[in-house]
C-alpha atoms as a PDB file:
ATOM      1  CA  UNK A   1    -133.984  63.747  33.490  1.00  0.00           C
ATOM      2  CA  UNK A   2    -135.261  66.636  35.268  1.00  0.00           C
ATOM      3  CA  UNK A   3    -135.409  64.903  38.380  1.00  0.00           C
ATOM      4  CA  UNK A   4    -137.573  62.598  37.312  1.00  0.00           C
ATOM      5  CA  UNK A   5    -136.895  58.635  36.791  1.00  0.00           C
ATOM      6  CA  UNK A   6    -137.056  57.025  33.015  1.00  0.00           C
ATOM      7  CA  UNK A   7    -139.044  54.448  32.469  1.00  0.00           C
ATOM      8  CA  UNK A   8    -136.132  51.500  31.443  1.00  0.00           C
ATOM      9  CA  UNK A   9    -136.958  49.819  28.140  1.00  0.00           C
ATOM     10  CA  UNK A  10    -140.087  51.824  27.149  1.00  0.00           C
ATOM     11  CA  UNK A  11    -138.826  51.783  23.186  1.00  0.00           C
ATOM     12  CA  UNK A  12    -138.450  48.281  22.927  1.00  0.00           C
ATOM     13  CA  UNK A  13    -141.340  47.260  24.495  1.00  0.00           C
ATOM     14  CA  UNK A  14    -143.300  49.673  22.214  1.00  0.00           C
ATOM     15  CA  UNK A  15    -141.249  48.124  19.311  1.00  0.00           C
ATOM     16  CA  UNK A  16    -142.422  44.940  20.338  1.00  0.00           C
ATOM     17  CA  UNK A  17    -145.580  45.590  20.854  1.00  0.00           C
ATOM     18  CA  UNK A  18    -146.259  47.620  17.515  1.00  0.00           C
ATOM     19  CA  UNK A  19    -144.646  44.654  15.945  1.00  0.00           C
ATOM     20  CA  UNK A  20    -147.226  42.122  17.467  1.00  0.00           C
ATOM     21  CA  UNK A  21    -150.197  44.546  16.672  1.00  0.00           C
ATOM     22  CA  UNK A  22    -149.428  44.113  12.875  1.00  0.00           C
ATOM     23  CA  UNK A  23    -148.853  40.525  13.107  1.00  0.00           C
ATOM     24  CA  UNK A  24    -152.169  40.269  15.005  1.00  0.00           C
ATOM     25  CA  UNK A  25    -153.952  42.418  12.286  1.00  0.00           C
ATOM     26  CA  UNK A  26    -152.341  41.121   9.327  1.00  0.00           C
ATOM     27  CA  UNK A  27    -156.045  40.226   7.840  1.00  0.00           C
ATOM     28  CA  UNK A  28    -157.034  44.398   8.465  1.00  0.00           C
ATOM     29  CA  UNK A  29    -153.716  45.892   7.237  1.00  0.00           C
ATOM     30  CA  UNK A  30    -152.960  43.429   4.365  1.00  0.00           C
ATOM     31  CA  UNK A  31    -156.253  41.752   3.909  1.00  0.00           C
ATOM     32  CA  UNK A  32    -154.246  39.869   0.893  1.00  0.00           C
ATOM     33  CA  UNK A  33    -152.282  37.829   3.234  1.00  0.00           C
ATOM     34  CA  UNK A  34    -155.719  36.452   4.568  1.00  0.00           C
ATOM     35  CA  UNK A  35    -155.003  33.186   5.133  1.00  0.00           C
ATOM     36  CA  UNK A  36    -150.917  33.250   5.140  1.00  0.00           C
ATOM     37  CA  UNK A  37    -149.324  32.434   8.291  1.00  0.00           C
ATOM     38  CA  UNK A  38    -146.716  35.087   8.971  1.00  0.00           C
ATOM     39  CA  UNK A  39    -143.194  34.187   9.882  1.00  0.00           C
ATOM     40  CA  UNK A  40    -140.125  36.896  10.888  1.00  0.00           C
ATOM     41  CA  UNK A  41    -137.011  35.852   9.150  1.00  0.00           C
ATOM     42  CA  UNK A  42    -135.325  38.482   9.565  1.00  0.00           C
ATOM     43  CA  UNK A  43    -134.864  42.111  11.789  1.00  0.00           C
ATOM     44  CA  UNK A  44    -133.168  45.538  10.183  1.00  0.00           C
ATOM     45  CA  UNK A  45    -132.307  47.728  12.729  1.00  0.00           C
ATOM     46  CA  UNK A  46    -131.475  51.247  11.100  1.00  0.00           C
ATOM     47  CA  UNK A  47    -131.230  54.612  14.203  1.00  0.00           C
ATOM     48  CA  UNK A  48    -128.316  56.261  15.661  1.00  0.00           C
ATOM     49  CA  UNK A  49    -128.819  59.895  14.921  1.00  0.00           C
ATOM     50  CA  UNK A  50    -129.464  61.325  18.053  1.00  0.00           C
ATOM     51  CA  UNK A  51    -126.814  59.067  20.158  1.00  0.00           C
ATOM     52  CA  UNK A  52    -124.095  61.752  18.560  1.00  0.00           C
ATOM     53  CA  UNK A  53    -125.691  64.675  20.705  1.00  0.00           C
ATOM     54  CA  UNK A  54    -125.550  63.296  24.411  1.00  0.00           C
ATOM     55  CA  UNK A  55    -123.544  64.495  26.769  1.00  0.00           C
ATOM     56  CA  UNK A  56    -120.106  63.333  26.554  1.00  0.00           C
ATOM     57  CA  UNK A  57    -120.398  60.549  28.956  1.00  0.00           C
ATOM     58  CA  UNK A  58    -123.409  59.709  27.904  1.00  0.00           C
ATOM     59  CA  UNK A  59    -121.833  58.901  24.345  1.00  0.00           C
ATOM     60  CA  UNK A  60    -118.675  57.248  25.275  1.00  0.00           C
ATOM     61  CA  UNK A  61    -121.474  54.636  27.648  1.00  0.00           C
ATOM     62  CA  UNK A  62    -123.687  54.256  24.882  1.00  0.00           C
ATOM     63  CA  UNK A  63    -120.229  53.477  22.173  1.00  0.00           C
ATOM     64  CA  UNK A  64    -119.122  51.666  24.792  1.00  0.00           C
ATOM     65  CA  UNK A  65    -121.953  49.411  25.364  1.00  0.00           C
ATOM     66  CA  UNK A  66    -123.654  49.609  21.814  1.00  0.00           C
ATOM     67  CA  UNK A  67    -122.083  46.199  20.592  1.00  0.00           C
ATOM     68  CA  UNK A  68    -123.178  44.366  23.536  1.00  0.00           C
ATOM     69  CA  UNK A  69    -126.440  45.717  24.027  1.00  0.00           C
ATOM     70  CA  UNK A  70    -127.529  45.189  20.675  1.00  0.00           C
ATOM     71  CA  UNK A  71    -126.521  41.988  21.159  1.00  0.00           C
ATOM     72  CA  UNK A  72    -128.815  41.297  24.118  1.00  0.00           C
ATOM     73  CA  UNK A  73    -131.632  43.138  22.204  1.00  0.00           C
ATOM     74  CA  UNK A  74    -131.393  40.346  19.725  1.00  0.00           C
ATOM     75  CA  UNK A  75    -131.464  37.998  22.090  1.00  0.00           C
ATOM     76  CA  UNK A  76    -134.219  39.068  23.543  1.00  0.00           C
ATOM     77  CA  UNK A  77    -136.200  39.319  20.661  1.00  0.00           C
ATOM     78  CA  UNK A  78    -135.590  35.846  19.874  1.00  0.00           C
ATOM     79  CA  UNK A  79    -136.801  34.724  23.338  1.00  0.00           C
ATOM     80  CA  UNK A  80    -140.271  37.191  22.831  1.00  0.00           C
ATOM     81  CA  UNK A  81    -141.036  35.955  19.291  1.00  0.00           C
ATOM     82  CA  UNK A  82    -139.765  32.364  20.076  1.00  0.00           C
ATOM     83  CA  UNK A  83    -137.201  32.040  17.598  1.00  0.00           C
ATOM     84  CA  UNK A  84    -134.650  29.846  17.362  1.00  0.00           C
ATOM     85  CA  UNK A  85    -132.594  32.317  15.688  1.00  0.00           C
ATOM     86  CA  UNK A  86    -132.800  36.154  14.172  1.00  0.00           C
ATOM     87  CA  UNK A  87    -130.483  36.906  11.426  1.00  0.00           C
ATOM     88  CA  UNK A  88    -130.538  40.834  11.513  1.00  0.00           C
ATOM     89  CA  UNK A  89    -128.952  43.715   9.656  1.00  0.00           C
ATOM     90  CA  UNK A  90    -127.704  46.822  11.069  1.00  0.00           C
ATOM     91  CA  UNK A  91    -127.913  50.385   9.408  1.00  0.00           C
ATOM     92  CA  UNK A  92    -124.949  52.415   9.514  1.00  0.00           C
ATOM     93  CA  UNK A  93    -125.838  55.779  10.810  1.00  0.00           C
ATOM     94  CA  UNK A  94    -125.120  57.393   7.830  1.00  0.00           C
ATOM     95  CA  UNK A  95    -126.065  61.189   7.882  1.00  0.00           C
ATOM     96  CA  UNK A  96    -123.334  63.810   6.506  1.00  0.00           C
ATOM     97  CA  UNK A  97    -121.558  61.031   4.245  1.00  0.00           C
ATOM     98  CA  UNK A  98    -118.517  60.024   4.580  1.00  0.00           C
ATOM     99  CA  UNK A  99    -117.355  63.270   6.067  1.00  0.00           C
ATOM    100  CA  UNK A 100    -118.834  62.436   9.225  1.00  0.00           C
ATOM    101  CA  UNK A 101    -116.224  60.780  11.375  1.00  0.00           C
ATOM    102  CA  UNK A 102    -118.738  60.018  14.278  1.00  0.00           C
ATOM    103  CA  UNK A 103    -117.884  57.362  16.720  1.00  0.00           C
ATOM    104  CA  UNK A 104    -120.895  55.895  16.433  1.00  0.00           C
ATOM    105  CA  UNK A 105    -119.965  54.039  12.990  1.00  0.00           C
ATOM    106  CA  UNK A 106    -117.640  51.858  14.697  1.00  0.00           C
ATOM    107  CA  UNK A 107    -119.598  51.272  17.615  1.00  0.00           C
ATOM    108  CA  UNK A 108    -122.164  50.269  15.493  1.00  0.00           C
ATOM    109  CA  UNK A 109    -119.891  47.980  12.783  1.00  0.00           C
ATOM    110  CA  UNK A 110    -118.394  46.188  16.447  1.00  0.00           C
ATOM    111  CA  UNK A 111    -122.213  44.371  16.577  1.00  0.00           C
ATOM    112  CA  UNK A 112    -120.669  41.910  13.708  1.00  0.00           C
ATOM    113  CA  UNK A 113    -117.758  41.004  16.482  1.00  0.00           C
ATOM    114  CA  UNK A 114    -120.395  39.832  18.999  1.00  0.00           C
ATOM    115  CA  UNK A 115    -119.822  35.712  19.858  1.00  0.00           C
ATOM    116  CA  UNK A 116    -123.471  35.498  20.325  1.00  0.00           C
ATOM    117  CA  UNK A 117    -124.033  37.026  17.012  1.00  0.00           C
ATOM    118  CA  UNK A 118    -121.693  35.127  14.495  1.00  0.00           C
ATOM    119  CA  UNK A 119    -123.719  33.916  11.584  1.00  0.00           C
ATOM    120  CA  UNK A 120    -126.698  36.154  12.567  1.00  0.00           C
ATOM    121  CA  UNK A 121    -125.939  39.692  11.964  1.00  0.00           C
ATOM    122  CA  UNK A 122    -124.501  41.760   9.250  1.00  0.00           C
ATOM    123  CA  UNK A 123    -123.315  45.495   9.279  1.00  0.00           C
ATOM    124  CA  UNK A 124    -124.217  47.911   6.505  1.00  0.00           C
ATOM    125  CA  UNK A 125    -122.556  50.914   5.217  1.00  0.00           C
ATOM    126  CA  UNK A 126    -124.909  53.461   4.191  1.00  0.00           C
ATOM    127  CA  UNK A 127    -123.075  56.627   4.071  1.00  0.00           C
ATOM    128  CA  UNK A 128    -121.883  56.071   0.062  1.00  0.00           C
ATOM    129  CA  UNK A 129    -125.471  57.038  -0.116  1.00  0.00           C
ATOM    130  CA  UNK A 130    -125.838  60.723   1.455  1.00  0.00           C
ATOM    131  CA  UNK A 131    -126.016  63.433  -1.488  1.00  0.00           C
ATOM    132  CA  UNK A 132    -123.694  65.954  -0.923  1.00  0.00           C
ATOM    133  CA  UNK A 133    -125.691  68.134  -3.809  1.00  0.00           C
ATOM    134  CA  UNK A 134    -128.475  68.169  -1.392  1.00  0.00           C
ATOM    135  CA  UNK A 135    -126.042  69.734   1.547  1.00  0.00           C
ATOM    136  CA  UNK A 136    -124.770  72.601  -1.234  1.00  0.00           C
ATOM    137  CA  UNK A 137    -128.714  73.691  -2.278  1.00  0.00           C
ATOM    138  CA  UNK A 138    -129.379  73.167   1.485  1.00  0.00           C
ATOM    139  CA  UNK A 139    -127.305  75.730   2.349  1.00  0.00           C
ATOM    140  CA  UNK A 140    -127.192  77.838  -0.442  1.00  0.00           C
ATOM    141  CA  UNK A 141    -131.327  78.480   0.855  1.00  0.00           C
ATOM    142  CA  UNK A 142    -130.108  79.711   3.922  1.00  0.00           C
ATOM    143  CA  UNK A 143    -127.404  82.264   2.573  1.00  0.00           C
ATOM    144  CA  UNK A 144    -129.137  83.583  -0.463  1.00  0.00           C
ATOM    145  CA  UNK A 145    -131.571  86.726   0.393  1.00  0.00           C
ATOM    146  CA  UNK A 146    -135.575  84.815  -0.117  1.00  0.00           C
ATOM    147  CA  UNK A 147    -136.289  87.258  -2.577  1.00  0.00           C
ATOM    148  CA  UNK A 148    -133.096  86.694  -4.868  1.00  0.00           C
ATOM    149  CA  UNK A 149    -132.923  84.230  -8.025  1.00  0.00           C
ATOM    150  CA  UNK A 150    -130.176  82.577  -6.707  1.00  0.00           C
ATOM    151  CA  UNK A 151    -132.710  81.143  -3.531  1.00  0.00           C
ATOM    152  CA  UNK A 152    -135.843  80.281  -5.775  1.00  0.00           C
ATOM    153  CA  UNK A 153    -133.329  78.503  -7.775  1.00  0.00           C
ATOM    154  CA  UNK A 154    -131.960  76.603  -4.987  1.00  0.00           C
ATOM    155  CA  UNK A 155    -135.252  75.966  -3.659  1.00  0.00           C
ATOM    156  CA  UNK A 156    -136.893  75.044  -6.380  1.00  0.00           C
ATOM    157  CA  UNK A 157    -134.213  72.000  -6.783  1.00  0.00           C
ATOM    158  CA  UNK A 158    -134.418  71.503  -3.257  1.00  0.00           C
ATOM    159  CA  UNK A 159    -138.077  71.279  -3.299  1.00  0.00           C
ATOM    160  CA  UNK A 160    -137.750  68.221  -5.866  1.00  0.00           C
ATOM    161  CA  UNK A 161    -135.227  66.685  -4.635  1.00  0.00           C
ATOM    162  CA  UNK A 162    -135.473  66.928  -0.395  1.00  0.00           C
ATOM    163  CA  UNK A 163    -138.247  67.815   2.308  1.00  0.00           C
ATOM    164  CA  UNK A 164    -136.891  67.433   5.633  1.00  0.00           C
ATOM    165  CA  UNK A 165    -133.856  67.747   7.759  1.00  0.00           C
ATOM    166  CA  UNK A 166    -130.645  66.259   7.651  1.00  0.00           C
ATOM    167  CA  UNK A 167    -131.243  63.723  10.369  1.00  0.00           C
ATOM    168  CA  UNK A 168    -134.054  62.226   7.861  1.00  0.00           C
ATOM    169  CA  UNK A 169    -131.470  62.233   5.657  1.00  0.00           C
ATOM    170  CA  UNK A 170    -133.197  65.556   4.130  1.00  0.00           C
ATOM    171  CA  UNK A 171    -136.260  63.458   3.629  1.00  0.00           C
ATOM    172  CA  UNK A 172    -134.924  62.245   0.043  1.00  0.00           C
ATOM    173  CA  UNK A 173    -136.942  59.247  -1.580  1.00  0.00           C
ATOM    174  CA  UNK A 174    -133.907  58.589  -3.585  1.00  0.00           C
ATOM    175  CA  UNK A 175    -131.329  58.298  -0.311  1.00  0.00           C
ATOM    176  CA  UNK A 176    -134.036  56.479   1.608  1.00  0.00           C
ATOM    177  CA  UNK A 177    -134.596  53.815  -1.329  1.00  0.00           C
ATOM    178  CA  UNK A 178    -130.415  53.107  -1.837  1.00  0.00           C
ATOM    179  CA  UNK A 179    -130.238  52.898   2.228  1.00  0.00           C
ATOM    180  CA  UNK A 180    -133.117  50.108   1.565  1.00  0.00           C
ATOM    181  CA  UNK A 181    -131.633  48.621  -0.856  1.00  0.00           C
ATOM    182  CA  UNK A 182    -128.188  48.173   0.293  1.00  0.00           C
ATOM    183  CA  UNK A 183    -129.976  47.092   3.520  1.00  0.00           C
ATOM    184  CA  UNK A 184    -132.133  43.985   2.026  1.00  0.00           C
ATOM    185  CA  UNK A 185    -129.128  42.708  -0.116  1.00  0.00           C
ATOM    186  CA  UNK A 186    -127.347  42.115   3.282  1.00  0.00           C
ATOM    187  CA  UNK A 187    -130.091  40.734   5.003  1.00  0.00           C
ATOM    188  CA  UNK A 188    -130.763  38.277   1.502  1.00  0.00           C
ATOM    189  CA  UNK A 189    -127.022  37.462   1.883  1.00  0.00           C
ATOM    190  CA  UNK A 190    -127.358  36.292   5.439  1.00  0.00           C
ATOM    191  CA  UNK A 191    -130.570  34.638   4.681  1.00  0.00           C
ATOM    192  CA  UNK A 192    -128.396  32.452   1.827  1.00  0.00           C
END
């Protein structure tokens, strides 16, 4: 970028390492595990948001590849935490709802067609979840004059309801808790 080389793999080792930090400092972050020894059953991987805004090559690659990169990802997780095997959970990239026809969705259901993955892996649908009513007072704000009853209405609801943009799914407590939810029940059903 720029004329300037990236650093190859710099998220996942960061991943990794914020993931041993916490296991290291379980007694400091959760001092009421003292004494538990921690064990990783599991790995939800949940991001995709800004893989719709490369370039176009640069998207049809990363489609292209996302099933069998993800796929070496696991496997290389295994092989840093020593595991025999990590069932994991994928996140559909659900921003914009069901509207959103992104080619990313596919790329990302294709992980659960991976040979090394059969058994292990489980994709989730999260885009039932997006609240269109969020989208209509979202944009209502933005046409309504600041001074008008129509926008301190909207953004009064908004302000209840919503605090961020759409790519954190408009930083809703509600959408963010269904996402989770739908996201453990498929991990507990490949746990079973």
């Amino acid at each position: 970028r720029d004329g300037k080389a990236r650093e190859v793999g710099a998220r996942y080792r960061a991943m990794v390492a914020e993931v041993k930090d916490c296991l290291d400092n379980l007694d400091v972050n959760f001092p009421q595990l003292v004494g538990h020894e921690p064990e990783i059953v599991g790995f939800v991987w949940f991001q995709g948001f800004n893989e719709q805004f490369a370039g176009k090559a640069i998207q049809e690659q990363v489609y292209a590849e996302y099933a069998s990169n993800y796929a070496h990802m696991v496997a290389d997780l295994e092989k840093e935490f020593g595991l025999e095997k990590l069932p994991s959970v994928v996140g559909e990239m659900g921003c914009n709802g069901l509207t959103n026809k992104t080619p990313l969705r596919p790329a990302q259901s294709a992980v659960e067609d991976q040979t090394s993955l059969k058994g292990k892996v489980k994709f989730v649908t999260t885009a039932q979840h997006w609240d269109t009513k969020l989208d209509e007072l979202y944009w209502q704000k933005k046409r309504e004059p600041k001074d008008s009853e129509a926008y301190i209405q909207a953004a009064s609801l908004w302000d209840r309801k919503a605090s961020h943009f759409e790519c954190h799914y408009w930083g809703s407590g509600r959408i963010y808790n269904l996402i989770g939810y739908s996201l453990a029940e498929g991990m507990q059903e490949l746990l079973r």
